[in-house]
Protein backbone atom coordinates (compact mmCIF):
# COMPACT_ATOMS: atom_id res chain seq x y z
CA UNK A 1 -73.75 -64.05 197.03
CA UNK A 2 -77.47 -64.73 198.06
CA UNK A 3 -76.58 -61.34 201.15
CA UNK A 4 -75.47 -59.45 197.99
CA UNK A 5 -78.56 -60.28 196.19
CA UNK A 6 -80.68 -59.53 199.15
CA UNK A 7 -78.89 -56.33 199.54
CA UNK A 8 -79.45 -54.31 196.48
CA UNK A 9 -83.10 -55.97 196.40
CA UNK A 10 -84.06 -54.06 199.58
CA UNK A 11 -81.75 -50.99 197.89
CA UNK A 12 -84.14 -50.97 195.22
CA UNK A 13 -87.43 -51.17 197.63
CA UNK A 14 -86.79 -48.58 199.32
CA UNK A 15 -85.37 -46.52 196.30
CA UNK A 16 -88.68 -46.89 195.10
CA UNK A 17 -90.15 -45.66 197.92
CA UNK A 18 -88.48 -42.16 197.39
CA UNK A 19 -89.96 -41.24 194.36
CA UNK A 20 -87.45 -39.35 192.90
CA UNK A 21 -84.18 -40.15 191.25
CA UNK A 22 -81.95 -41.73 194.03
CA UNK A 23 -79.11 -44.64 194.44
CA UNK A 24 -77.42 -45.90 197.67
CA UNK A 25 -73.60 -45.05 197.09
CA UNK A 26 -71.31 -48.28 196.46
CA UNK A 27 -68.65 -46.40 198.37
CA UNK A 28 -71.06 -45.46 201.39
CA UNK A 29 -71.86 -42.46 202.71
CA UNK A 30 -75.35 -40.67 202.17
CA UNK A 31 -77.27 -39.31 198.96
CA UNK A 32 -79.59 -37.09 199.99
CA UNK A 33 -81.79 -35.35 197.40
CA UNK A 34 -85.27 -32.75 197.58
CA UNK A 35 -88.30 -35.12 197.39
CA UNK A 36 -91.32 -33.91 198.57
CA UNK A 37 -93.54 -36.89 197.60
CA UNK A 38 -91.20 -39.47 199.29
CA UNK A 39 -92.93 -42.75 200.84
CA UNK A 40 -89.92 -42.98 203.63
CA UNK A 41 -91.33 -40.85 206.01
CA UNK A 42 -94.20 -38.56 206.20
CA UNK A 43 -95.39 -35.56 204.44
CA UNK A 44 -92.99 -32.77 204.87
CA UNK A 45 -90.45 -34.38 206.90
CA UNK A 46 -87.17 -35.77 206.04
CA UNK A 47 -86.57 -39.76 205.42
CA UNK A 48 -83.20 -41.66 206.36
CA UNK A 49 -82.96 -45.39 205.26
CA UNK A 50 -79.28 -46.66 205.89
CA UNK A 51 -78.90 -50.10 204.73
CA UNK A 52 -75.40 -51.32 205.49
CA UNK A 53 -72.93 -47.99 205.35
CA UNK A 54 -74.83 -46.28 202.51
CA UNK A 55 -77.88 -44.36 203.19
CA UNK A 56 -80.69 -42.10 201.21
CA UNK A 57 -82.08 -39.58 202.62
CA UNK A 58 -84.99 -37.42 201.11
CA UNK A 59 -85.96 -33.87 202.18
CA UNK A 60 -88.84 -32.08 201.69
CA UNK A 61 -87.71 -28.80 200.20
CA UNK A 62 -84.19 -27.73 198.69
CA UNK A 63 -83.81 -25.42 201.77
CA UNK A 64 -84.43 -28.99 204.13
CA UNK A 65 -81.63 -31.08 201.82
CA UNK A 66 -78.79 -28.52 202.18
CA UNK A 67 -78.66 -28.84 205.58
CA UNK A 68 -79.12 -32.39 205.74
CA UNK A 69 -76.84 -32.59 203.37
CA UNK A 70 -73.99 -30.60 204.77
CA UNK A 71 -74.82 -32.36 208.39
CA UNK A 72 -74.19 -35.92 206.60
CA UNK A 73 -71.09 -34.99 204.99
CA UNK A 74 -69.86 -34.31 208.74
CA UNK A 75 -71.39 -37.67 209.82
CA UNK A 76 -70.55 -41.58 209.79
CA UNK A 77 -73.25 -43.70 208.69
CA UNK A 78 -73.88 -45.08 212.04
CA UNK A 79 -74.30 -41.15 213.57
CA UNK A 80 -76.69 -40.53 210.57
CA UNK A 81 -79.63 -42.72 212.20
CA UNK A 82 -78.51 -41.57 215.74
CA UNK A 83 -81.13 -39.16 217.32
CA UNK A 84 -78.65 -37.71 219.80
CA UNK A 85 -76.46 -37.13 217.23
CA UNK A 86 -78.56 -35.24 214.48
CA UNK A 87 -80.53 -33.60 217.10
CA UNK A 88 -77.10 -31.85 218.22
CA UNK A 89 -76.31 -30.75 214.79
CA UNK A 90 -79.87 -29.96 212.86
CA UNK A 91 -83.37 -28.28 213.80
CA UNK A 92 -84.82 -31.39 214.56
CA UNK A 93 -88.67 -30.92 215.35
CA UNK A 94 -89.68 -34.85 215.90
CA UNK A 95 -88.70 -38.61 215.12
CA UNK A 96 -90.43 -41.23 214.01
CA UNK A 97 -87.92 -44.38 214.93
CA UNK A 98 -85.26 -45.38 214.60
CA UNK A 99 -86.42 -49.05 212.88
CA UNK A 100 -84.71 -51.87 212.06
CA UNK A 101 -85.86 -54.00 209.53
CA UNK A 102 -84.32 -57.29 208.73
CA UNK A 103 -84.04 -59.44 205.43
CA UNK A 104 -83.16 -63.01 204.48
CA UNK A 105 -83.90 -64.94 201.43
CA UNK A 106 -86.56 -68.04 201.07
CA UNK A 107 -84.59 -70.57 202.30
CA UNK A 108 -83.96 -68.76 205.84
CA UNK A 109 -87.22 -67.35 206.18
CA UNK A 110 -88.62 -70.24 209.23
CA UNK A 111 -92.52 -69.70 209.29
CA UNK A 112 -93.94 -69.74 213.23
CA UNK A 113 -97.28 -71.58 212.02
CA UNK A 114 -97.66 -74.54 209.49
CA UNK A 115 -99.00 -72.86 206.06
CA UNK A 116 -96.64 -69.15 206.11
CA UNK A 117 -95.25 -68.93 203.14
CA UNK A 118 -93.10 -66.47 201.35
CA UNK A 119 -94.19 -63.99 198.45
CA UNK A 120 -91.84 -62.48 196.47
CA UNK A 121 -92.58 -58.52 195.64
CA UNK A 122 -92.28 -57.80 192.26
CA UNK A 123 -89.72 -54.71 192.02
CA UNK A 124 -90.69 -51.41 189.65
CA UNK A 125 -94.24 -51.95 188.63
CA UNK A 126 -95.80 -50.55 191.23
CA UNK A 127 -95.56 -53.97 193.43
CA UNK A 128 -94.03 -51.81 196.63
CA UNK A 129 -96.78 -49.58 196.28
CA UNK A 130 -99.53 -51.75 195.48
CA UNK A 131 -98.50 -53.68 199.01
CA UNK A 132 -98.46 -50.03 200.98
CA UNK A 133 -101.75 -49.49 199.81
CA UNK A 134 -103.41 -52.92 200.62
């Protein structure tokens, strides 16, 4: 329950971070939608967050999402954050990871100096961005 929990909380960050209209897929797979003011990667480039077997993925122009788009459709959600694999089947120009980020609630977070603690972002009022921009 407290995985599930932790789960659609980092959904939601980094839905946030699109800034457009966007949900991972309960079924899996990839949404991918035009957003050219997304937070997930840089300016004019095309963001892929996977998070378990669902991913988003925001483009930068309409032109950018259709073939993202069609590409994913062909893809498993393991190929769609290999760079081998999209750079065989799109234009890809540069990458900027893969990362891998990982998240556990209070009780497993184990602090490597005496006085860490653990804040908990607020999510939707501006809390994610508010954090970016500190």
């Amino acid at each position: 329950m407290v995985d599930d929990l932790l789960l659609v909380r980092a959904r939601e960050l980094w839905v946030e971070l699109a800034d457009t209209p966007v949900e991972f897929c309960p079924s899996g797979g990839a949404r991918v939608v035009v957003a050219p003011r997304s937070r997930l990667s840089p300016p004019s480039w095309t963001g892929i967050v996977r998070i378990g077997d669902a991913a988003i993925v925001t483009a930068p122009s309409v032109r950018a999402a259709e073939m993202v788009d069609d590409a994913a459709r062909k893809m498993t959600h393991t190929e769609l954050v290999d760079i081998a694999r999209l750079r065989a089947v799109l234009p890809v120009l540069d990458v900027l990871g893969p990362a891998s980020l990982f998240y556990l609630g209070r009780d497993g977070f184990l602090p490597a100096h005496e006085g860490t603690g653990v804040e908990q972002l607020p999510i939707g009022d501006g809390g994610l961005a508010a954090l970016l921009s500190g």
